[in-house]
C-alpha atoms as a PDB file:
ATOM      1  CA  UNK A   1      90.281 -49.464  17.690  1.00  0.00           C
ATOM      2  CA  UNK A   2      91.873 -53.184  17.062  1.00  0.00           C
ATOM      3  CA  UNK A   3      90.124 -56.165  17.341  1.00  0.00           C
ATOM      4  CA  UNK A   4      91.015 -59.575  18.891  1.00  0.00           C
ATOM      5  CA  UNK A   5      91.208 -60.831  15.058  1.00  0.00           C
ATOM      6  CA  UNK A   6      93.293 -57.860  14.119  1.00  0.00           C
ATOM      7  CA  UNK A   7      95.780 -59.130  16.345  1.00  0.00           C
ATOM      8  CA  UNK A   8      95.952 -61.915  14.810  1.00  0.00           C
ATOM      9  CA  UNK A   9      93.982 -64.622  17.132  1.00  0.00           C
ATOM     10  CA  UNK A  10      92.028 -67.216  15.068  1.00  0.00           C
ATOM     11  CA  UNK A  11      88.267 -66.413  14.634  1.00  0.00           C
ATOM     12  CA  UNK A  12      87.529 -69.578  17.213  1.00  0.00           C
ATOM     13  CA  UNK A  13      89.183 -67.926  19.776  1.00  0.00           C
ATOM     14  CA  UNK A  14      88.347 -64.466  19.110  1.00  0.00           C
ATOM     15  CA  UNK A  15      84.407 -65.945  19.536  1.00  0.00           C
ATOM     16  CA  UNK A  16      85.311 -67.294  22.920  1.00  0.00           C
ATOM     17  CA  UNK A  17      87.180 -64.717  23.778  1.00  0.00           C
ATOM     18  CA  UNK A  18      83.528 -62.728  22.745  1.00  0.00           C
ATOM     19  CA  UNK A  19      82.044 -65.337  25.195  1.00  0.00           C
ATOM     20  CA  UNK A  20      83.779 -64.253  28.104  1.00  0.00           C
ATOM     21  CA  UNK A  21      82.253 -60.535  27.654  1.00  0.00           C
ATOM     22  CA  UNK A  22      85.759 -59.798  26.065  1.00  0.00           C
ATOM     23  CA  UNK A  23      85.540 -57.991  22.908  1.00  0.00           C
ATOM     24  CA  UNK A  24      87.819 -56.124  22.761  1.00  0.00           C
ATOM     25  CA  UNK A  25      91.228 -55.365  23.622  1.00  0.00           C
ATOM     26  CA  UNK A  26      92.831 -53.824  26.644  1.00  0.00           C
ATOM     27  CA  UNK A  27      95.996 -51.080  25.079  1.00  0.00           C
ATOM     28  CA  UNK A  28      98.296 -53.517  26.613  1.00  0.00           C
ATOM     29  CA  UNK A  29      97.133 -56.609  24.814  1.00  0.00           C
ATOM     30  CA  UNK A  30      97.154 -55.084  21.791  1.00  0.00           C
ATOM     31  CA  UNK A  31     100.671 -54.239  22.235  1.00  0.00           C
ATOM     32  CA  UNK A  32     102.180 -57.813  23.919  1.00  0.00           C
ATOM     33  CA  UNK A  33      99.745 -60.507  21.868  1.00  0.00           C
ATOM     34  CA  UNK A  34     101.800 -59.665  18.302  1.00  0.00           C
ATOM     35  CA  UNK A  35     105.018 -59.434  20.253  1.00  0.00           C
ATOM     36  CA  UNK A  36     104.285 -62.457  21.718  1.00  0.00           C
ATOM     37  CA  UNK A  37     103.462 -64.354  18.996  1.00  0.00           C
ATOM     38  CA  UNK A  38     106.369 -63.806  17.296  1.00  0.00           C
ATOM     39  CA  UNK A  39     108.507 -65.620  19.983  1.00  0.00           C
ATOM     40  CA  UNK A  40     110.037 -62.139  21.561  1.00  0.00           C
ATOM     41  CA  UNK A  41     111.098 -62.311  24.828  1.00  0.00           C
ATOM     42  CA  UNK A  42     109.714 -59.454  26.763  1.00  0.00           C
ATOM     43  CA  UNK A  43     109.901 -57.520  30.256  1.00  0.00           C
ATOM     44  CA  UNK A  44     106.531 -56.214  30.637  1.00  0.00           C
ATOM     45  CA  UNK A  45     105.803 -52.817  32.923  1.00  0.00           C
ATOM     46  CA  UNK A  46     102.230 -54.766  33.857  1.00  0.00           C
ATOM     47  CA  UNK A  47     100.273 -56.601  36.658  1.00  0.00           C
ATOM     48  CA  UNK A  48      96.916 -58.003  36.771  1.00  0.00           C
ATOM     49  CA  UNK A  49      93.920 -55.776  36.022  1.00  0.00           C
ATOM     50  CA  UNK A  50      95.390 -54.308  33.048  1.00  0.00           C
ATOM     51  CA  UNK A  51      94.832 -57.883  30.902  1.00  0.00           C
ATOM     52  CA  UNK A  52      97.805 -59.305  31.315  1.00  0.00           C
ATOM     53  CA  UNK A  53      96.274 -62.947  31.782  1.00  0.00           C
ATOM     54  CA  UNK A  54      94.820 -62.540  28.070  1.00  0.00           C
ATOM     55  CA  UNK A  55      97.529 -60.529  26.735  1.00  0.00           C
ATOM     56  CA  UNK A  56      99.852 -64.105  26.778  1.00  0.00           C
ATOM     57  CA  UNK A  57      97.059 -66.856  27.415  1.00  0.00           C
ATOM     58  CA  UNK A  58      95.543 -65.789  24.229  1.00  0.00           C
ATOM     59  CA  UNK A  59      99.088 -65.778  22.049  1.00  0.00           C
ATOM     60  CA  UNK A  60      99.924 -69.086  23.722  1.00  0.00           C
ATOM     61  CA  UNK A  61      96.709 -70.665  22.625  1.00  0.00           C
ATOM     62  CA  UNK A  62      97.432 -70.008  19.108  1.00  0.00           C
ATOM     63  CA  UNK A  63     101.284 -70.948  18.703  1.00  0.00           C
ATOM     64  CA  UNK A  64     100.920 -74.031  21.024  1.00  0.00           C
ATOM     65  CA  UNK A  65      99.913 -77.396  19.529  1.00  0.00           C
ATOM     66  CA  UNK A  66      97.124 -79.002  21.280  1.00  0.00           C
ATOM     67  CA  UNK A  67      97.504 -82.677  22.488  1.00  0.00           C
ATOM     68  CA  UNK A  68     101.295 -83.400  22.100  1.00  0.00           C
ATOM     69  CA  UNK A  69     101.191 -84.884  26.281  1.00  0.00           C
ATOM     70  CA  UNK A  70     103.663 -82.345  27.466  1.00  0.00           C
ATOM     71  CA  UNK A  71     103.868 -78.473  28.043  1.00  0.00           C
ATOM     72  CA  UNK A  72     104.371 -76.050  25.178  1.00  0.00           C
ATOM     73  CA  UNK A  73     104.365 -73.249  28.129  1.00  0.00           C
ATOM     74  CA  UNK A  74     104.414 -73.057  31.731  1.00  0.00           C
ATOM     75  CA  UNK A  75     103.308 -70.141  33.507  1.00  0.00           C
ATOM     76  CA  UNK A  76     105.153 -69.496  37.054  1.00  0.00           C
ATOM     77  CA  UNK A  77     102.505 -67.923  39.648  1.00  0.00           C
ATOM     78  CA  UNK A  78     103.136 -66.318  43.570  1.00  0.00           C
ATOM     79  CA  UNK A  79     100.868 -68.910  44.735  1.00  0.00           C
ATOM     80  CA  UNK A  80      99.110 -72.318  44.070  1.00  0.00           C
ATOM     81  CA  UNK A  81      95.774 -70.228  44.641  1.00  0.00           C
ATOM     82  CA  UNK A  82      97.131 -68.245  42.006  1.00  0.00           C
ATOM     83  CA  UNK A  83      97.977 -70.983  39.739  1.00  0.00           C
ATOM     84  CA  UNK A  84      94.629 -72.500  40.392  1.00  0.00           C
ATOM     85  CA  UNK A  85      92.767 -69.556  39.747  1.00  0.00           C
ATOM     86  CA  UNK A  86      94.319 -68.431  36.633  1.00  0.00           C
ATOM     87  CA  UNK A  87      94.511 -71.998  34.775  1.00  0.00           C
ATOM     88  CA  UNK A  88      90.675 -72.226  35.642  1.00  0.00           C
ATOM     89  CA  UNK A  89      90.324 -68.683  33.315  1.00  0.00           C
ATOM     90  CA  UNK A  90      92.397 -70.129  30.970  1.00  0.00           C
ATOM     91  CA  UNK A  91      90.844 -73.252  30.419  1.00  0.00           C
ATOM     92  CA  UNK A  92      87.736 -71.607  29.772  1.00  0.00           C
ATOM     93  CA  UNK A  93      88.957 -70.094  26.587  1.00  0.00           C
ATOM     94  CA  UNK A  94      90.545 -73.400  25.756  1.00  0.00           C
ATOM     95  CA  UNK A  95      87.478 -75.809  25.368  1.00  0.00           C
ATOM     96  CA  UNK A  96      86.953 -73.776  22.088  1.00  0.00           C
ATOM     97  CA  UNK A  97      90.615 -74.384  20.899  1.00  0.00           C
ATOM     98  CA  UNK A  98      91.375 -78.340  22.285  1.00  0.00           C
ATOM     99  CA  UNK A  99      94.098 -77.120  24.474  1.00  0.00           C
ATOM    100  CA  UNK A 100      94.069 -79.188  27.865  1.00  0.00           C
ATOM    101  CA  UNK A 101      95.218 -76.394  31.005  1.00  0.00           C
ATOM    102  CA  UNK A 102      96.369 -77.773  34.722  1.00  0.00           C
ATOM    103  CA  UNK A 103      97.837 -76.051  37.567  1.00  0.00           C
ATOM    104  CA  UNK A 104      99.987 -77.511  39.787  1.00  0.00           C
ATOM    105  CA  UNK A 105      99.456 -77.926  43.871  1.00  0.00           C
ATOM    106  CA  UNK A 106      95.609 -78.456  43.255  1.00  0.00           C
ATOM    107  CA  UNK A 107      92.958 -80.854  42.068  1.00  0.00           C
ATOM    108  CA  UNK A 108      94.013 -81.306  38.725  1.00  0.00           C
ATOM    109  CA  UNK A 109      93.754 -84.487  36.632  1.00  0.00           C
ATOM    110  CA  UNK A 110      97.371 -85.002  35.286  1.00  0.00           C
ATOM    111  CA  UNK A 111      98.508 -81.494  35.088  1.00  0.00           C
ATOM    112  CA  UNK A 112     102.251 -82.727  34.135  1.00  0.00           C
ATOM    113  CA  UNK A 113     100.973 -83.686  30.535  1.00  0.00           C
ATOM    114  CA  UNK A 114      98.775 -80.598  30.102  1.00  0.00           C
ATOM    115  CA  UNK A 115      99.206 -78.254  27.092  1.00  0.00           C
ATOM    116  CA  UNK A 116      99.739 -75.094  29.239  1.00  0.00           C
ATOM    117  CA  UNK A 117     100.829 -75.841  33.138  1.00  0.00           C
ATOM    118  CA  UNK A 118     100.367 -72.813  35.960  1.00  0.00           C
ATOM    119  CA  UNK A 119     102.275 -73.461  38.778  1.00  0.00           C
ATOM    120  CA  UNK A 120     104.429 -71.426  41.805  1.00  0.00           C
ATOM    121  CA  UNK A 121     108.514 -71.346  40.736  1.00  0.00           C
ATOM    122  CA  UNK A 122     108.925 -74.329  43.512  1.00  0.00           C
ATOM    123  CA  UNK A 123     106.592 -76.559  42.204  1.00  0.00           C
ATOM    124  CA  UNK A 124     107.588 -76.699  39.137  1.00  0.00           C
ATOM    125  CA  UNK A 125     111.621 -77.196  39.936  1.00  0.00           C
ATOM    126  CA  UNK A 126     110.111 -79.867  41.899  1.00  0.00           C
ATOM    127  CA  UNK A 127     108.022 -82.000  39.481  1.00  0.00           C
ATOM    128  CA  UNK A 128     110.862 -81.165  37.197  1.00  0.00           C
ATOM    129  CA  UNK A 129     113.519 -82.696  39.509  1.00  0.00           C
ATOM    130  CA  UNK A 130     111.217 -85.644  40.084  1.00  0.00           C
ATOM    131  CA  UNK A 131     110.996 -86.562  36.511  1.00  0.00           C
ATOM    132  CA  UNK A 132     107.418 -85.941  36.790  1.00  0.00           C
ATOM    133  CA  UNK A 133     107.661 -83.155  34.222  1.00  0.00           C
ATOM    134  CA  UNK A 134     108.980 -82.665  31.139  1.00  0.00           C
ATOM    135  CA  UNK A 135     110.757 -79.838  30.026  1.00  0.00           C
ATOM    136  CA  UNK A 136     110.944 -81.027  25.933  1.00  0.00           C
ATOM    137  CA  UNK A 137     108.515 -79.048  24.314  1.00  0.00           C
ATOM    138  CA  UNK A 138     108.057 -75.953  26.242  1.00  0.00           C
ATOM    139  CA  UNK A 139     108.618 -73.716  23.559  1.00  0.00           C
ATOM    140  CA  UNK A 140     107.760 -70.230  26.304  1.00  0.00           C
ATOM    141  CA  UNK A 141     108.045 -69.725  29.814  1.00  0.00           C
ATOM    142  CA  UNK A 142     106.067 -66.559  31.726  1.00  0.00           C
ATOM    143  CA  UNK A 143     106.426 -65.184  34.809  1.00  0.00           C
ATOM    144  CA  UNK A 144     103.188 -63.770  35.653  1.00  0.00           C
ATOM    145  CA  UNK A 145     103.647 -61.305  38.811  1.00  0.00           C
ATOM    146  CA  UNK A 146     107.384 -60.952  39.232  1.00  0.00           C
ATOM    147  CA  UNK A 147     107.226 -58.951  41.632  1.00  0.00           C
ATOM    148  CA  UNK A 148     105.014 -60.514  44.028  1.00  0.00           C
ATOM    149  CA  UNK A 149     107.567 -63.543  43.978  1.00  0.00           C
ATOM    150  CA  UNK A 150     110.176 -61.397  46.049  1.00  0.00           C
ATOM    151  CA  UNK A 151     107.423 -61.054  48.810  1.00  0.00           C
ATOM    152  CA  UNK A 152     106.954 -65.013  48.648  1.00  0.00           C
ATOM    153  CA  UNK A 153     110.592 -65.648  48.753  1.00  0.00           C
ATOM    154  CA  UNK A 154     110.530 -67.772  45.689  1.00  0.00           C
ATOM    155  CA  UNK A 155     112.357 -65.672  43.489  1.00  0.00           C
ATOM    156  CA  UNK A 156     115.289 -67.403  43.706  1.00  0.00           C
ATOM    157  CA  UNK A 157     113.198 -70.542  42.491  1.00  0.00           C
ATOM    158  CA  UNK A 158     112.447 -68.642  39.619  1.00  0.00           C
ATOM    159  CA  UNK A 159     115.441 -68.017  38.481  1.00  0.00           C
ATOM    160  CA  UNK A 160     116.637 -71.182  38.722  1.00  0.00           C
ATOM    161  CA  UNK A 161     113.683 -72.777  36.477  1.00  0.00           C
ATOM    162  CA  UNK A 162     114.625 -69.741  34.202  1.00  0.00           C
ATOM    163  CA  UNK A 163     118.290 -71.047  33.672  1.00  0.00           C
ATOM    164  CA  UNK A 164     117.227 -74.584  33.544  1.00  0.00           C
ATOM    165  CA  UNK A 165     115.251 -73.806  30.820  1.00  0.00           C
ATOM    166  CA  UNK A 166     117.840 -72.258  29.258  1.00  0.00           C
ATOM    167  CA  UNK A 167     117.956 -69.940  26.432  1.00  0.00           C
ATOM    168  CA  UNK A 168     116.221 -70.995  23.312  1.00  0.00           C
ATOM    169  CA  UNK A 169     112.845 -70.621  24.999  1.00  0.00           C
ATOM    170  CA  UNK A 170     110.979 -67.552  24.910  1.00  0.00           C
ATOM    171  CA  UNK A 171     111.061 -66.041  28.184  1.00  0.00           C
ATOM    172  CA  UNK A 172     107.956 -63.279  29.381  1.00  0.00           C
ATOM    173  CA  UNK A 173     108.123 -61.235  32.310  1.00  0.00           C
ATOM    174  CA  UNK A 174     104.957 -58.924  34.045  1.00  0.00           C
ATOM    175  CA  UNK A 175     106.090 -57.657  36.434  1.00  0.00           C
ATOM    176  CA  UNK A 176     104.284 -54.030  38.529  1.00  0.00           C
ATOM    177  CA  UNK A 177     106.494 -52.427  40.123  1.00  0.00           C
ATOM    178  CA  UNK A 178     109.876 -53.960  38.097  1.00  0.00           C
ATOM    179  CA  UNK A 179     111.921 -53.689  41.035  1.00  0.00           C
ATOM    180  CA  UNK A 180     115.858 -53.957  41.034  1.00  0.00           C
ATOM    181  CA  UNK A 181     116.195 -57.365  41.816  1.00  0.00           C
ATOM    182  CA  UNK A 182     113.575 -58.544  38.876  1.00  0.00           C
ATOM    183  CA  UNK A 183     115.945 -56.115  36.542  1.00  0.00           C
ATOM    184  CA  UNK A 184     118.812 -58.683  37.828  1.00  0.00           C
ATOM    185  CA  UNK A 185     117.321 -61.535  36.852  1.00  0.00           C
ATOM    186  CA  UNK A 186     115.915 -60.364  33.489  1.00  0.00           C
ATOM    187  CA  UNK A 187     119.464 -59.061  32.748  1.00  0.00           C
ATOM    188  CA  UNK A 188     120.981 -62.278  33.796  1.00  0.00           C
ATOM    189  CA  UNK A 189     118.148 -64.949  32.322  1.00  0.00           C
ATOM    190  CA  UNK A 190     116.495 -63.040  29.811  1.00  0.00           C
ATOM    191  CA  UNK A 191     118.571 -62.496  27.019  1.00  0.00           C
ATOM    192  CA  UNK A 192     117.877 -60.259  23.970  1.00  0.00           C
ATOM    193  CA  UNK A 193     115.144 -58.879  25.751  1.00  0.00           C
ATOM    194  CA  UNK A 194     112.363 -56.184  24.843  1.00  0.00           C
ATOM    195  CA  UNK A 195     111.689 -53.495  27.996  1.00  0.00           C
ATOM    196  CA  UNK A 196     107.803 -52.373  27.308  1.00  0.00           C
ATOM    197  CA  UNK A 197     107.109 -49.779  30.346  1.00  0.00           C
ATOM    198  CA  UNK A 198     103.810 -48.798  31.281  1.00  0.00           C
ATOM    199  CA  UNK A 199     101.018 -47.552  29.492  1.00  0.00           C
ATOM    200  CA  UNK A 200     102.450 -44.460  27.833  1.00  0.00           C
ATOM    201  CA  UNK A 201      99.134 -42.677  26.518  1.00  0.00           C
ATOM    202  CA  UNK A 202      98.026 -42.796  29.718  1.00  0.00           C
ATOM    203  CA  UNK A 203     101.056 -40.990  31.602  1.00  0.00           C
ATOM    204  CA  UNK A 204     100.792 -38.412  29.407  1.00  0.00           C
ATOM    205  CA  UNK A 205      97.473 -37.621  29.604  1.00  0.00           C
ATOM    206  CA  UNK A 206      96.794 -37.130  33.427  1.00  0.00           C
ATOM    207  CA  UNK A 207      98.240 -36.221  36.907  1.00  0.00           C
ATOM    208  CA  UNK A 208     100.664 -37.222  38.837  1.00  0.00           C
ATOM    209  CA  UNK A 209      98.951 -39.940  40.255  1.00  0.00           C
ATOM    210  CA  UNK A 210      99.587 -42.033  36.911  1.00  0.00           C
ATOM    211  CA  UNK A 211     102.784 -42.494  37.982  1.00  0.00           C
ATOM    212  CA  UNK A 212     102.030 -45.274  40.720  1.00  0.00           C
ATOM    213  CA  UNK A 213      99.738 -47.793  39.463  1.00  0.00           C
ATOM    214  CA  UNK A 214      99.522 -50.968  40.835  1.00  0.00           C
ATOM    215  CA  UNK A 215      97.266 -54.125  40.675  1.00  0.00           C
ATOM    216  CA  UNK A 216      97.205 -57.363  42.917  1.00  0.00           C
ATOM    217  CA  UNK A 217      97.035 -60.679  42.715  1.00  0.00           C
ATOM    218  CA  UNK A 218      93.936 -61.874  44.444  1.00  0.00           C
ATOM    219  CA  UNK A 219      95.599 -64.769  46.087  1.00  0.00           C
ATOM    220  CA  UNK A 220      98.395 -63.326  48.154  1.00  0.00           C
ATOM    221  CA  UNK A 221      97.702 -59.153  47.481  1.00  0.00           C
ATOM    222  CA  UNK A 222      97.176 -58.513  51.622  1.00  0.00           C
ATOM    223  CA  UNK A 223     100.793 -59.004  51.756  1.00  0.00           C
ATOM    224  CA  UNK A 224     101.394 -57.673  48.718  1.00  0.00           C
ATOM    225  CA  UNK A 225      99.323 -54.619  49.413  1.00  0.00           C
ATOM    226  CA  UNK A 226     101.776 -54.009  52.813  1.00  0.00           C
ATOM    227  CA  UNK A 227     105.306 -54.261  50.973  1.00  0.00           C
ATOM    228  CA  UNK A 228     103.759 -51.409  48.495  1.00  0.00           C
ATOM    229  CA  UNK A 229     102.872 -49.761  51.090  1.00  0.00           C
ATOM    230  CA  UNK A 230     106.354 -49.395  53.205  1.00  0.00           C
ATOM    231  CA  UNK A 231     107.309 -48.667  49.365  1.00  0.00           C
ATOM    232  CA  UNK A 232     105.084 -45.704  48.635  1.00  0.00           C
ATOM    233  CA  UNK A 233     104.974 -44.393  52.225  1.00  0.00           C
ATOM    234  CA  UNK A 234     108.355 -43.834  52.718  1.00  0.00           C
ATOM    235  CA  UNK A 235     107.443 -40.164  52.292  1.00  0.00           C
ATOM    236  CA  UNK A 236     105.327 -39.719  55.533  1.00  0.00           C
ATOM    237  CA  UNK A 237     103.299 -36.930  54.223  1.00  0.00           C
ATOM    238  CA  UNK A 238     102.264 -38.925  51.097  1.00  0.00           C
ATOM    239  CA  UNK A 239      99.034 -40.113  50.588  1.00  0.00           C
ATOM    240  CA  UNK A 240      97.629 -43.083  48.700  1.00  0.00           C
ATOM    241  CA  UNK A 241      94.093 -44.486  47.675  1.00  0.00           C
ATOM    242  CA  UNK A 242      93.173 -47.688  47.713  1.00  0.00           C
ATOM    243  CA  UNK A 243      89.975 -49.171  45.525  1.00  0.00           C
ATOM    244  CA  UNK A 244      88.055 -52.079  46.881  1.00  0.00           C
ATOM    245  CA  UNK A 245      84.994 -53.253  44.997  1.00  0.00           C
ATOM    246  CA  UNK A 246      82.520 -52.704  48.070  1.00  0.00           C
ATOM    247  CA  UNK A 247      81.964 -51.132  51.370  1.00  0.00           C
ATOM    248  CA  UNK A 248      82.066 -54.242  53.253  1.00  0.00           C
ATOM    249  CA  UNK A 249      86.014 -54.538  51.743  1.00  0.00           C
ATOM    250  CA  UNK A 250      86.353 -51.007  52.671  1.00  0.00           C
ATOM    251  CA  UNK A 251      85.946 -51.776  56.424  1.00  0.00           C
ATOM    252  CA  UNK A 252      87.707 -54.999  56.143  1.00  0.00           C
ATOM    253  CA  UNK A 253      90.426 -53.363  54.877  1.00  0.00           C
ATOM    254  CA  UNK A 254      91.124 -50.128  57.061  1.00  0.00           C
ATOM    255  CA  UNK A 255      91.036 -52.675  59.965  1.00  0.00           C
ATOM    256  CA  UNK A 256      93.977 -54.915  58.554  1.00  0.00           C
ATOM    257  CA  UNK A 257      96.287 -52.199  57.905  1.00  0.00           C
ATOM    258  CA  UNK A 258      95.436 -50.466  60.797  1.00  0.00           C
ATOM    259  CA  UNK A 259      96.546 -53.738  62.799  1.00  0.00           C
ATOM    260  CA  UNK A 260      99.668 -53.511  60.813  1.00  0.00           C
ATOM    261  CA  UNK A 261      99.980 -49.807  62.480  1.00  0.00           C
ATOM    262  CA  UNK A 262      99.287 -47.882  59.091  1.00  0.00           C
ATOM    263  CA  UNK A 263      96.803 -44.742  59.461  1.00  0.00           C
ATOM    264  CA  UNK A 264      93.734 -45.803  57.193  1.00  0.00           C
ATOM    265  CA  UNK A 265      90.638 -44.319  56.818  1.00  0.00           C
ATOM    266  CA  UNK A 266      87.723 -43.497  54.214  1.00  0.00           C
ATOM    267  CA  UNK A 267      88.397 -40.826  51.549  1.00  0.00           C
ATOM    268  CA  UNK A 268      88.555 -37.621  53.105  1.00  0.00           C
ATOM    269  CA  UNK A 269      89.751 -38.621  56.811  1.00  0.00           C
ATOM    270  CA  UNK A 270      92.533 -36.027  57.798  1.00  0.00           C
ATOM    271  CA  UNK A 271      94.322 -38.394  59.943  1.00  0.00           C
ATOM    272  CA  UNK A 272      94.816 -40.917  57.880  1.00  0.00           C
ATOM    273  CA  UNK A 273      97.525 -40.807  55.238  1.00  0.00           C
ATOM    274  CA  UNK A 274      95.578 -44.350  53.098  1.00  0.00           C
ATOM    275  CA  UNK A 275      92.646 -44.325  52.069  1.00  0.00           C
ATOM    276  CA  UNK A 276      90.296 -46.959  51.215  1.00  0.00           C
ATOM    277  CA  UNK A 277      87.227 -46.348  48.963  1.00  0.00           C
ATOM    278  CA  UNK A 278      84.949 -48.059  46.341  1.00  0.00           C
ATOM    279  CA  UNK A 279      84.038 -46.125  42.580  1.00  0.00           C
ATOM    280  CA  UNK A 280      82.238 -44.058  44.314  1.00  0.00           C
ATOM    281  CA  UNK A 281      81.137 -40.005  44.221  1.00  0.00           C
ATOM    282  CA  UNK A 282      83.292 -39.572  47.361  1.00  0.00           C
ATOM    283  CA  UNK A 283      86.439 -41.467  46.123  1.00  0.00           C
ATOM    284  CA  UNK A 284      86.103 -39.721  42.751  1.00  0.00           C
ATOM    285  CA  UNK A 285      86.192 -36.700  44.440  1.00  0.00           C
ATOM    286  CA  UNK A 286      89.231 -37.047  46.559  1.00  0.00           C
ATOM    287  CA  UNK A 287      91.133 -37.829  43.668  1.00  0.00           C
ATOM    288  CA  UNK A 288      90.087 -34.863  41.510  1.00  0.00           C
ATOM    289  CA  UNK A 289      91.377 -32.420  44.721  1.00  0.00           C
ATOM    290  CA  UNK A 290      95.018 -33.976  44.399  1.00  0.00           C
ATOM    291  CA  UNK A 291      96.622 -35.262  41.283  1.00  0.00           C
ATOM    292  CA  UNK A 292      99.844 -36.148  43.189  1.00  0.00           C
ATOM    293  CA  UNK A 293      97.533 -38.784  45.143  1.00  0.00           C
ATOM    294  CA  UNK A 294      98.625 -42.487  44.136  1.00  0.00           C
ATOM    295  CA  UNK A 295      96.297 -45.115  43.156  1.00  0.00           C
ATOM    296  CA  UNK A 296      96.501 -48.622  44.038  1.00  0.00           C
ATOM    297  CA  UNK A 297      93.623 -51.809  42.933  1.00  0.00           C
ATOM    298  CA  UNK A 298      93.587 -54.131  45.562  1.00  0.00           C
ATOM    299  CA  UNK A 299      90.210 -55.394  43.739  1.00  0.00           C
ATOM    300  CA  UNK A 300      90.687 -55.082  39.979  1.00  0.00           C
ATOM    301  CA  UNK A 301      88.942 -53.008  37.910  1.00  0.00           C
ATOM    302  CA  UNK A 302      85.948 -54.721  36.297  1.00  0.00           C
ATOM    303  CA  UNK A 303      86.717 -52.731  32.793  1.00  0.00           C
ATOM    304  CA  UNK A 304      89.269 -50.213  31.283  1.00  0.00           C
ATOM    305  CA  UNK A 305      86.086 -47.423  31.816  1.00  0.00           C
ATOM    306  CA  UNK A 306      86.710 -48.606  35.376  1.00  0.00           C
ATOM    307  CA  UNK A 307      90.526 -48.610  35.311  1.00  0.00           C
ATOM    308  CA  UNK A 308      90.836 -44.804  33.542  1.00  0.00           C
ATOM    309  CA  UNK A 309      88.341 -43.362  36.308  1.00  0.00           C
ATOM    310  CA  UNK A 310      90.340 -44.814  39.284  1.00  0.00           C
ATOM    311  CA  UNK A 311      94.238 -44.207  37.513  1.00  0.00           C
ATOM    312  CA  UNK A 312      93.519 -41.758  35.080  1.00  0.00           C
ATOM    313  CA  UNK A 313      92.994 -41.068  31.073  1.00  0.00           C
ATOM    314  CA  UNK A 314      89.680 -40.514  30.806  1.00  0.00           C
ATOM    315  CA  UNK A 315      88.893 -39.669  34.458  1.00  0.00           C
ATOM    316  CA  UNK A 316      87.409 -35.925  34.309  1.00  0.00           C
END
């Protein structure tokens, strides 16, 4: 199996990488960090939980000189909770490398002159149309959650930033599910660009179930969680479970969608076509009686032993 070094990441920030219990990498990072250091643009099959926040924070950190009072990337987010959340993981790994990270829409000292900038599609048009941002020496520009920007109606923000920028920047796109409309605008904005679908060895190696995987941003992945839903439940006699980390989310959670009118329960209940469960026996065990059942994180997985038990691979 690869190493963070193998990739090609500096030994400083394969060490903090190390720090931050990260030792090595997820299959999809070891796929996207080469491609993404050499400058490819990319439409990526891939949401969070799966390490897409390493897989192009870590690339970034190497190609991106430190210091130079402007962004070398910006990173467009669903939300400024998002933003905030995900510079703040960032900038961990980046006291070890001099890199200065901000996010836009929160507390942060000077974000406009940072070395990497997270911010929602809107708020960066707007800093950008008030001359409060600089678009000079962004050398990449990633859309982190594609999807989740059609349920927060900024989409069309982002693909006017994305046509701004025009086309000598390298352009990345996550995106889980890639919907029609984020096909559109890669086809349209994205030029010359390199489809990587989900995790193949994975697919092949389990039930149906592989087939729908999704994770959620933590910021906005309620509403998230109920345009999936309409999505996957189309299909009234479908069923779908839905991991939480504990069973005080578990409770929590039936109740929301059951205000929404969907039929949740706990693993197991007949009458309820969504269930919500933890990484427990009884979750475990549902999912072993019906391959065809779809999985969906709403908490991520804390690991990829985690991730195979709940969507497959090495789940027995």
């Amino acid at each position: 199996m690869k190493s963070f070094q193998d990739l090609g990441l500096s030994p400083t920030l394969t060490e903090a990488l190390a720090a931050e219990g990260l030792a090595t990498p997820f299959e999809l990072q070891q796929d996207i960090i080469p491609l993404i250091a050499r400058n490819n643009n990319l439409l990526v099959e891939s949401g969070p939980g799966s390490g897409t926040l390493i897989a192009y924070a870590a690339p970034l950190l190497e190609k991106i000189d430190p210091g130079i009072g402007s962004p070398g990337a910006i990173i467009l987010t669903p939300t400024r909770n998002a933003s905030s959340r995900l510079a703040k993981s960032v900038s961990r790994l980046s006291i070890s490398t001099g890199h200065s990270v901000s996010a836009l829409g929160g507390n942060w000292a000077s974000p406009e002159s940072s070395d990497i900038l997270f911010g929602t599609p809107h708020d960066l048009l707007s800093a950008i149309n008030g001359a409060r941002l600089t678009t000079q020496n962004i050398g990449s520009i990633v859309v982190d959650g594609a999807n989740s920007l059609e349920v927060t109606s900024d989409l069309d923000a982002a693909k006017e930033l994305l046509g701004y920028i025009g086309n000598t920047t390298q352009k990345v796109i996550f995106s889980l599910p890639v919907t029609d409309s984020v096909k559109q605008m890669v086809a349209q904005y994205v030029p010359k660009c390199l489809e990587i679908p989900g995790t193949q060895k994975q697919v092949a190696s389990s039930g149906d179930h592989h087939h729908n995987i999704h994770y959620l941003v933590a910021a906005d992945r309620e509403n998230v969680l109920l345009s999936l839903l309409s999505q996957h439940l189309s299909d009234v006699s479908r069923h779908l479970m839905v991991f939480v980390h504990t069973g005080d989310r578990v409770a929590d959670v039936i109740e929301f969608l059951r205000v929404y009118g969907f039929a949740a329960g706990e693993p197991g209940d007949v009458e309820s076509s969504i269930w919500v469960g933890t990484d427990d026996e009884k979750s475990y065990s549902e999912l072993s009686k019906d391959q065809s059942l779809a999985t969906l994180s709403l908490d991520c997985p804390q690991d990829t032993a985690v991730m195979e038990k709940r969507h497959g691979g090495a789940r027995k």
